[in-house]
N, C-alpha and C. Protein backbone atom coordinates (compact mmCIF):
# COMPACT_ATOMS: atom_id res chain seq x y z
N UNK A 1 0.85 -1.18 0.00
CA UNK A 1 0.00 0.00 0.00
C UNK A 1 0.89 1.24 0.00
N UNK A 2 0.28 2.31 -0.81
CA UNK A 2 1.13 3.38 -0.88
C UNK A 2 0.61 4.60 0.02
N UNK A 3 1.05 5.60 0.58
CA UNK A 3 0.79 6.98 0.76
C UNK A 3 1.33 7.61 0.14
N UNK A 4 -0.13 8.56 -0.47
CA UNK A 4 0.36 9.95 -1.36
C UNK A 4 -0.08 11.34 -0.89
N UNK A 5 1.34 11.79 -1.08
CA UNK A 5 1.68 13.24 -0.26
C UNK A 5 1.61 14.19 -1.79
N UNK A 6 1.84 15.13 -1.20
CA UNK A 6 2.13 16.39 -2.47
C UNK A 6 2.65 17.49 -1.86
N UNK A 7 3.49 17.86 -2.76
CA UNK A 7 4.15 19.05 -2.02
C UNK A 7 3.56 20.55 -2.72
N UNK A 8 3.73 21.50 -2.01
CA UNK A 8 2.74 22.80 -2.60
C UNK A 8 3.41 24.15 -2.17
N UNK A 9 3.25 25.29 -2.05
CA UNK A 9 4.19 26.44 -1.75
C UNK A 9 2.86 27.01 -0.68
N UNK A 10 3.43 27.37 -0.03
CA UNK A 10 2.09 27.70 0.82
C UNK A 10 1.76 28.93 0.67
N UNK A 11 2.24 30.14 -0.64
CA UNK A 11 1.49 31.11 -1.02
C UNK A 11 0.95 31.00 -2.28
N UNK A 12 0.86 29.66 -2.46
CA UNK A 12 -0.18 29.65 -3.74
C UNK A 12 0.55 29.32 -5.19
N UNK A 13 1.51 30.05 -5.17
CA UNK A 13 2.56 29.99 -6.16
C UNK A 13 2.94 28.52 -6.69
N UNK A 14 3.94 28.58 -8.35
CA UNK A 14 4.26 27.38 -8.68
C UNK A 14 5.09 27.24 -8.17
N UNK A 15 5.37 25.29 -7.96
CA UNK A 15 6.72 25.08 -7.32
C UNK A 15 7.97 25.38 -7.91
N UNK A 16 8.06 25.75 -9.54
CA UNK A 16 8.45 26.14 -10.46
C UNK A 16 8.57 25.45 -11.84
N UNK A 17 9.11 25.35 -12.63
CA UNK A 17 9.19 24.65 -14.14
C UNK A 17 9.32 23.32 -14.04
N UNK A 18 9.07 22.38 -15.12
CA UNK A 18 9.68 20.85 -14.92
C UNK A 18 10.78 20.53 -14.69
N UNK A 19 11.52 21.72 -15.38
CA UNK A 19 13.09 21.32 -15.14
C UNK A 19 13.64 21.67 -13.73
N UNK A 20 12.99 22.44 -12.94
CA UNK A 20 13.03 23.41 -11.80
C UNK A 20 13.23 22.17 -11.00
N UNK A 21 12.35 21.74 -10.62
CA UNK A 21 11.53 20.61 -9.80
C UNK A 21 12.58 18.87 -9.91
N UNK A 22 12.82 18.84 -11.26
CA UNK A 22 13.19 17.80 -11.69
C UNK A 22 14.83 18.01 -11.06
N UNK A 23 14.96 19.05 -11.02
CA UNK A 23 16.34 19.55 -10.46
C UNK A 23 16.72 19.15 -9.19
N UNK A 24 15.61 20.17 -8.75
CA UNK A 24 15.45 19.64 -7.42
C UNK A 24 15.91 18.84 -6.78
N UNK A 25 14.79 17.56 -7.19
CA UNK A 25 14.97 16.20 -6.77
C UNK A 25 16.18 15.07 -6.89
N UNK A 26 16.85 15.54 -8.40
CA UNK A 26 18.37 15.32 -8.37
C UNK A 26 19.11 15.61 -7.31
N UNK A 27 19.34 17.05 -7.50
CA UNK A 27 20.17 17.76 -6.13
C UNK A 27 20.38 16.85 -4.99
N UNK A 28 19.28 16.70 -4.49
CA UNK A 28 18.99 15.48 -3.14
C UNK A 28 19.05 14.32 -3.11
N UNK A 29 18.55 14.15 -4.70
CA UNK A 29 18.85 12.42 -4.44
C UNK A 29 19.58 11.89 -5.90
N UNK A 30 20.98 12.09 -6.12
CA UNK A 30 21.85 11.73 -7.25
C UNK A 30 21.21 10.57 -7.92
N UNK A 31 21.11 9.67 -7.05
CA UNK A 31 20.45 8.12 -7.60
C UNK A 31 19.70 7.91 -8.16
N UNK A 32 18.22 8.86 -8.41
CA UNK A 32 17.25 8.43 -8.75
C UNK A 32 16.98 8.61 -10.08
N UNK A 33 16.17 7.54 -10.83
CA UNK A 33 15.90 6.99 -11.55
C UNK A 33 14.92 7.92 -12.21
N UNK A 34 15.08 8.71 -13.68
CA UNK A 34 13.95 9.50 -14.59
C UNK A 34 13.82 9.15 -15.32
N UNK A 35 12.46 8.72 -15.71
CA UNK A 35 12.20 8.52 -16.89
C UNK A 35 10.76 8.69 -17.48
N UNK A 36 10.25 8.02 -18.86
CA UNK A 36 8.90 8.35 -19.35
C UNK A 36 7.55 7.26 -19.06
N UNK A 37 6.85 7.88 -18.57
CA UNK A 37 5.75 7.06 -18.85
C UNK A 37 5.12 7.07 -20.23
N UNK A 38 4.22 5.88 -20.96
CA UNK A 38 3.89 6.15 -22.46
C UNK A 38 2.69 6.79 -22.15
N UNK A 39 2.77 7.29 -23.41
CA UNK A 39 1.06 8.41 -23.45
C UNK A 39 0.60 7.74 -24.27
N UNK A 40 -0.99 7.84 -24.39
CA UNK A 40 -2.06 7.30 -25.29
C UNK A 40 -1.53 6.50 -26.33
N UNK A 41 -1.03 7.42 -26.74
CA UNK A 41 -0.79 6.77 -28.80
C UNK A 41 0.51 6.14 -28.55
N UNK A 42 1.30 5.90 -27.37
CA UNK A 42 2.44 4.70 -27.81
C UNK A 42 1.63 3.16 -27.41
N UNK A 43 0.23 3.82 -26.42
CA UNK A 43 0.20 2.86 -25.78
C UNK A 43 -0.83 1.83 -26.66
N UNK A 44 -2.11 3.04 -27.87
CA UNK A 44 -2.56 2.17 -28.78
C UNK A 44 -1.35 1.67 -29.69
N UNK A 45 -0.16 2.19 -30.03
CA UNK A 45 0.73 1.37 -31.23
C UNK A 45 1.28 0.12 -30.47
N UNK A 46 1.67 -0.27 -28.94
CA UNK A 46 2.04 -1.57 -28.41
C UNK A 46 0.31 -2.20 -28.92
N UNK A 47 -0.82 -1.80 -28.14
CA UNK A 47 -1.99 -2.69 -28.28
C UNK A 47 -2.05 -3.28 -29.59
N UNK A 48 -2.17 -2.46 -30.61
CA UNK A 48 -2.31 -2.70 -31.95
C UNK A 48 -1.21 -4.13 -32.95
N UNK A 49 0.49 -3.65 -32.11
CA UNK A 49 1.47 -4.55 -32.48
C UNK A 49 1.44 -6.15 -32.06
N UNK A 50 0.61 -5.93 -31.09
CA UNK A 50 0.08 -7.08 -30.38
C UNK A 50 -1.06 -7.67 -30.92
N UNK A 51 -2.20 -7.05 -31.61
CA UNK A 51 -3.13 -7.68 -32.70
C UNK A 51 -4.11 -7.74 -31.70
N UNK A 52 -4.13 -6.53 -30.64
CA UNK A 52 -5.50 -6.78 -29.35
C UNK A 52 -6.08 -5.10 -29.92
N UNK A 53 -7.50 -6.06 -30.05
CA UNK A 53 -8.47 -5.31 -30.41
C UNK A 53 -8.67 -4.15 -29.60
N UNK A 54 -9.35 -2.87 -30.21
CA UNK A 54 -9.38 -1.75 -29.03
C UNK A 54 -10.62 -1.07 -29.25
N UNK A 55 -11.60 -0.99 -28.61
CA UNK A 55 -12.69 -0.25 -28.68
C UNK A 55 -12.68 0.87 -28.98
N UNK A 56 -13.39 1.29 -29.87
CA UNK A 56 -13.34 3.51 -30.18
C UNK A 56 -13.54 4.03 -29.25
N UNK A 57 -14.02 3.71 -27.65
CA UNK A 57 -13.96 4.69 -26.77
C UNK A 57 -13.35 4.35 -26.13
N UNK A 58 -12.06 3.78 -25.84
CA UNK A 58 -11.09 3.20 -25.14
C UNK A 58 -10.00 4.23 -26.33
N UNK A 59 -9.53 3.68 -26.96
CA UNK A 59 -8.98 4.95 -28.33
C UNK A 59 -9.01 6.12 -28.30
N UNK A 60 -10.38 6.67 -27.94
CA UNK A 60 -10.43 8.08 -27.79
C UNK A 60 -10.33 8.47 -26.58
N UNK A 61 -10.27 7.70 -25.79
CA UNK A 61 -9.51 8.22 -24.17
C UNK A 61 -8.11 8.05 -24.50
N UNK A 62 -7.17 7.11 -24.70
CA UNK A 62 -5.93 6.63 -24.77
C UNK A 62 -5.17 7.57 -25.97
N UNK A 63 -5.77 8.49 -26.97
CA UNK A 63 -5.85 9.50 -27.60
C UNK A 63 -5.54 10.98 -26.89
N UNK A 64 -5.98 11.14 -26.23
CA UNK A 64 -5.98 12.62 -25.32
C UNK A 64 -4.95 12.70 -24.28
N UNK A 65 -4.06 11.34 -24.14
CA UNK A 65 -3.86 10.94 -22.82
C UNK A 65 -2.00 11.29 -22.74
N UNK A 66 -1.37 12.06 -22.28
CA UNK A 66 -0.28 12.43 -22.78
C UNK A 66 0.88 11.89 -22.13
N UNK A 67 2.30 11.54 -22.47
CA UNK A 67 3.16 10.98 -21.89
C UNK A 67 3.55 11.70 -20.95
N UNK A 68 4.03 10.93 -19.24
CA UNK A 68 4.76 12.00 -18.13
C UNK A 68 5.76 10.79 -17.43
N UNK A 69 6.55 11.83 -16.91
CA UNK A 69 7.78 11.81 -16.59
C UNK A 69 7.16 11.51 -14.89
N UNK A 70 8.28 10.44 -14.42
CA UNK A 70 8.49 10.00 -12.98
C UNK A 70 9.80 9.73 -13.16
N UNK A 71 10.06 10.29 -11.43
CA UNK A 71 11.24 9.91 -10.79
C UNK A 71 11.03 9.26 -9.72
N UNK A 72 11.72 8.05 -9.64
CA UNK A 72 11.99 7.05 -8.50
C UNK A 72 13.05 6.82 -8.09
N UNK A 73 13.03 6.89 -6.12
CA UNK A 73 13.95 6.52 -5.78
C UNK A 73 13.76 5.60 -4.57
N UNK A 74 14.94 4.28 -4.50
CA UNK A 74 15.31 3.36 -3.81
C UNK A 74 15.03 2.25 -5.14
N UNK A 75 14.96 0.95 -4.02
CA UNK A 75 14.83 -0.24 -5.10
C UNK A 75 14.58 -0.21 -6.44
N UNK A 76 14.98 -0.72 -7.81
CA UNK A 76 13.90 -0.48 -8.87
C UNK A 76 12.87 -1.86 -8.83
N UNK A 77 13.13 -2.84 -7.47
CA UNK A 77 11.80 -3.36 -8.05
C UNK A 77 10.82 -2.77 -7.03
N UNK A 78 11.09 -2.27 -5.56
CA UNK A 78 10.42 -1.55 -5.04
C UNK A 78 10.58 -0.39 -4.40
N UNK A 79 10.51 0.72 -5.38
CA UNK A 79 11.26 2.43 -4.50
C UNK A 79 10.44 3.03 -3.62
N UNK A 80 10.64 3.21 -3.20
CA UNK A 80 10.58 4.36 -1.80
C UNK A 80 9.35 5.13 -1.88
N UNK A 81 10.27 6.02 -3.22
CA UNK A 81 10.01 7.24 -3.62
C UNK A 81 9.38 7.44 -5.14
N UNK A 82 8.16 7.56 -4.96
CA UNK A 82 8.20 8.14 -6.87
C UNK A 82 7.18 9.01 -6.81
N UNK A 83 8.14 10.18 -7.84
CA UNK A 83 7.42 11.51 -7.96
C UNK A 83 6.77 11.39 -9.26
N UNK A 84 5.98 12.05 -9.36
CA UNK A 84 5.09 12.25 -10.67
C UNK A 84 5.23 14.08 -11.03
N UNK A 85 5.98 14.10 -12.18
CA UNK A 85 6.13 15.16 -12.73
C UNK A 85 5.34 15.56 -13.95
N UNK A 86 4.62 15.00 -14.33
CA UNK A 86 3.85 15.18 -15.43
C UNK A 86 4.58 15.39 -16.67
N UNK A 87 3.77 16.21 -17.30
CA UNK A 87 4.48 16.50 -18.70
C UNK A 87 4.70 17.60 -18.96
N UNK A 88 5.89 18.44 -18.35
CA UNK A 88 5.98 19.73 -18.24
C UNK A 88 5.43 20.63 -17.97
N UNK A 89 5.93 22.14 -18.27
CA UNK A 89 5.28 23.39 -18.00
C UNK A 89 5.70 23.65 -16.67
N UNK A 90 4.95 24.57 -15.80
CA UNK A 90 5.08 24.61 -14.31
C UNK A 90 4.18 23.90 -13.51
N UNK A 91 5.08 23.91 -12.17
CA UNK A 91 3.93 22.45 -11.59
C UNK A 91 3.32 23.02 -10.59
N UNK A 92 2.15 22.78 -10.36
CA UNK A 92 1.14 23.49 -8.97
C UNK A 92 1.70 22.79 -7.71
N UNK A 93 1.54 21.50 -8.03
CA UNK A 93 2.35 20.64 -6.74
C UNK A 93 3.30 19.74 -7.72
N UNK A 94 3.42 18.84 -6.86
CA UNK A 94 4.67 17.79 -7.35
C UNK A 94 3.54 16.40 -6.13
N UNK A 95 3.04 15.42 -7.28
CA UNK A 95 2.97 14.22 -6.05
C UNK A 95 4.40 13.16 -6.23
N UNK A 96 3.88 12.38 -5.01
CA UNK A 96 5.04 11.57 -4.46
C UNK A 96 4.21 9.99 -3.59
N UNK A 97 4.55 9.51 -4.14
CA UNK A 97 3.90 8.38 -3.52
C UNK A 97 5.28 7.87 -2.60
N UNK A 98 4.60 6.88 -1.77
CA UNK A 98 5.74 6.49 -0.62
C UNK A 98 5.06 4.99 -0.34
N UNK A 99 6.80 4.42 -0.60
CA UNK A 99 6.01 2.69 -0.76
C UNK A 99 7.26 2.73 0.98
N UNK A 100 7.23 1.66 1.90
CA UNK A 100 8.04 0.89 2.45
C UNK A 100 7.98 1.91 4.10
N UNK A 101 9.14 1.54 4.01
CA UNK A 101 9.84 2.48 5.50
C UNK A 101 9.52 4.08 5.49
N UNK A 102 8.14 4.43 6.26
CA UNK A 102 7.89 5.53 5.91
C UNK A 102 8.84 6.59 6.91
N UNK A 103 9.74 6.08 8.31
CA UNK A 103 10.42 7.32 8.92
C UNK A 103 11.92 7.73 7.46
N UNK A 104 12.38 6.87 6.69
CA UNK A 104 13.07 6.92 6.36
C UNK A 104 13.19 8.11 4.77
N UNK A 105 11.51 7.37 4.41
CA UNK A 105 11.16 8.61 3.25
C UNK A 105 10.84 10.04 4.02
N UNK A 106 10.25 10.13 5.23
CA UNK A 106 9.62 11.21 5.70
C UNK A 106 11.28 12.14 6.30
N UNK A 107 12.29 11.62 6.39
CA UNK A 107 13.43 12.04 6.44
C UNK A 107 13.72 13.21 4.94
N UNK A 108 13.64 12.18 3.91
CA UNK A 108 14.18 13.01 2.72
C UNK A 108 13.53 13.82 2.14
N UNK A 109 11.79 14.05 2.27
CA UNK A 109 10.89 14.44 2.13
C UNK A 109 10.73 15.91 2.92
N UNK A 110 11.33 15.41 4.12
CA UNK A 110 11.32 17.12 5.36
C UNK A 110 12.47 17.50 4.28
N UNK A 111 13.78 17.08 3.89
CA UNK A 111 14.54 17.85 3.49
C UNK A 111 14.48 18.83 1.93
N UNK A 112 13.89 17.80 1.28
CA UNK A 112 13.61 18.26 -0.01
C UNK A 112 12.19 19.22 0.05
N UNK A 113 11.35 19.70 1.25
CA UNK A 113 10.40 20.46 1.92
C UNK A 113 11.58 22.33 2.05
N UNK A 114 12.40 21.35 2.82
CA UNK A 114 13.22 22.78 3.89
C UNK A 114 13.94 23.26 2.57
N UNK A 115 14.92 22.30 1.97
CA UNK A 115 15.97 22.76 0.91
C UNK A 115 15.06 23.99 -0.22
N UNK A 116 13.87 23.46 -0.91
CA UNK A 116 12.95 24.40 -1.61
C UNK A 116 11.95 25.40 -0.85
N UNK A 117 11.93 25.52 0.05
CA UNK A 117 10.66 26.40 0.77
C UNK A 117 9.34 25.50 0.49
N UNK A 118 9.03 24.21 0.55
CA UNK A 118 7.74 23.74 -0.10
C UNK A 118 7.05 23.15 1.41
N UNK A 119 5.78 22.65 1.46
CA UNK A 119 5.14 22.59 2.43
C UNK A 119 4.60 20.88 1.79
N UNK A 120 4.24 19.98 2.94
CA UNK A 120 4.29 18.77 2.58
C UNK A 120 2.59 18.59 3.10
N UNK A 121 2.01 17.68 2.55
CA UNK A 121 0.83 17.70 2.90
C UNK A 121 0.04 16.36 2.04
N UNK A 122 -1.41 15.63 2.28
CA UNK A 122 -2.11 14.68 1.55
C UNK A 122 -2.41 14.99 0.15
N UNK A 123 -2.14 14.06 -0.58
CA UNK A 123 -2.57 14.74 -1.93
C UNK A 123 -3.68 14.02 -2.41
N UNK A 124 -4.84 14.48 -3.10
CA UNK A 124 -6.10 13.77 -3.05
C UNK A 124 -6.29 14.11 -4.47
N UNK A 125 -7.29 12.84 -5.49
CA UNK A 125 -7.29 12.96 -6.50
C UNK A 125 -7.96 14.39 -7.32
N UNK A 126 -8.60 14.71 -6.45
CA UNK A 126 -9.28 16.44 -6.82
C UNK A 126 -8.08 17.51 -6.85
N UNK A 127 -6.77 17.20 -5.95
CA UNK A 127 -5.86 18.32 -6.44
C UNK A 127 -5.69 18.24 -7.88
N UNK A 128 -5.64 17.02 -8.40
CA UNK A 128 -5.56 17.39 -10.12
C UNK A 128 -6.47 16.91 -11.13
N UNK A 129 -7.55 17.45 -10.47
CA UNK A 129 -8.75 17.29 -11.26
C UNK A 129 -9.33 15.64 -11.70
N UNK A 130 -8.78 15.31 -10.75
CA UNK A 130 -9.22 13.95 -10.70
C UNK A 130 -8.66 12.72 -11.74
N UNK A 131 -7.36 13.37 -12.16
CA UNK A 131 -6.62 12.80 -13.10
C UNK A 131 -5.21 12.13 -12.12
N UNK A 132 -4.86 11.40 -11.98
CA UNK A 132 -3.66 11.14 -11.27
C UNK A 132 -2.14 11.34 -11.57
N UNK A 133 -2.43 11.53 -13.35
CA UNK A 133 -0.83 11.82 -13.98
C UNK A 133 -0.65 12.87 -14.02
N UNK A 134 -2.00 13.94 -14.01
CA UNK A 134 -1.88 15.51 -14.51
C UNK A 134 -0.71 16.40 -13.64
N UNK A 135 -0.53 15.94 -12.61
CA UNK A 135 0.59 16.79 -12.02
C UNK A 135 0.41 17.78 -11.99
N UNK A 136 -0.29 18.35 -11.49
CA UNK A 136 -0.65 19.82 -10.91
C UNK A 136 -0.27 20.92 -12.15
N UNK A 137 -0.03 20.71 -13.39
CA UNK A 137 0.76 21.72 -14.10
C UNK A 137 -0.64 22.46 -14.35
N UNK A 138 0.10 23.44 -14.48
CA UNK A 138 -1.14 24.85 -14.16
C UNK A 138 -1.11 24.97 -15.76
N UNK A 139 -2.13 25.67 -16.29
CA UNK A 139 -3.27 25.91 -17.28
C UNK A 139 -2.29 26.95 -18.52
């Protein structure tokens, strides 16, 4: 089971750019692991290469649906840490899910809080409109 946190600026403000953020999280944690999640249309060209049928309204969701970027850190078969950065722009929050030893994430989590000025708090699927990949990136 996971807990998901999100981090936010507590005057409202962005936490800053993708690259801002993505920085960030380097800075603190050298190790961790970036990379892409597939968006819609890589994910109908695997379905399709595979010869599995796809409904037109399964298509036209998986259509709209755009590739984003996570960073994970600890294990790669089970990390710690994984942030969801979405797919650029600036980010409203940054979520973070937390798998395992939670005094140990809540360690790197206060720091990467104090190091940026950010405020740590529950993150609930309505912070991003009820989308889970959207990543807070503002409009």
């Amino acid at each position: 089971m996971s807990l998901h946190l999100k981090f936010t600026r507590a005057d409202g403000n962005a936490l800053g750019t993708f690259d801002d953020v993505r920085q960030a999280i380097v800075d603190l944690l050298p190790n961790v692991r970036i990379y892409q999640k597939p968006g819609g249309q890589q994910k109908i060209a695997d379905l399709e290469s595979r010869g599995l049928p796809l409904p037109q309204m399964v298509r036209k969701i998986f259509e709209s649906m755009p590739s984003w970027t996570v960073a994970e850190y600890g294990s790669s078969k089970e990390p710690l840490l994984c942030f969801v950065l979405g797919s650029g722009g600036e980010l409203r929050h940054l979520k973070v899910s937390v798998k395992g030893d939670l005094a140990a994430a809540d360690a790197i989590l206060q720091r990467l809080a104090q190091a940026q000025g950010w405020s740590i708090s529950e993150f609930s699927p309505s912070d991003a409109n009820g989308t889970w990949n959207d990543a807070g990136k503002l409009p």
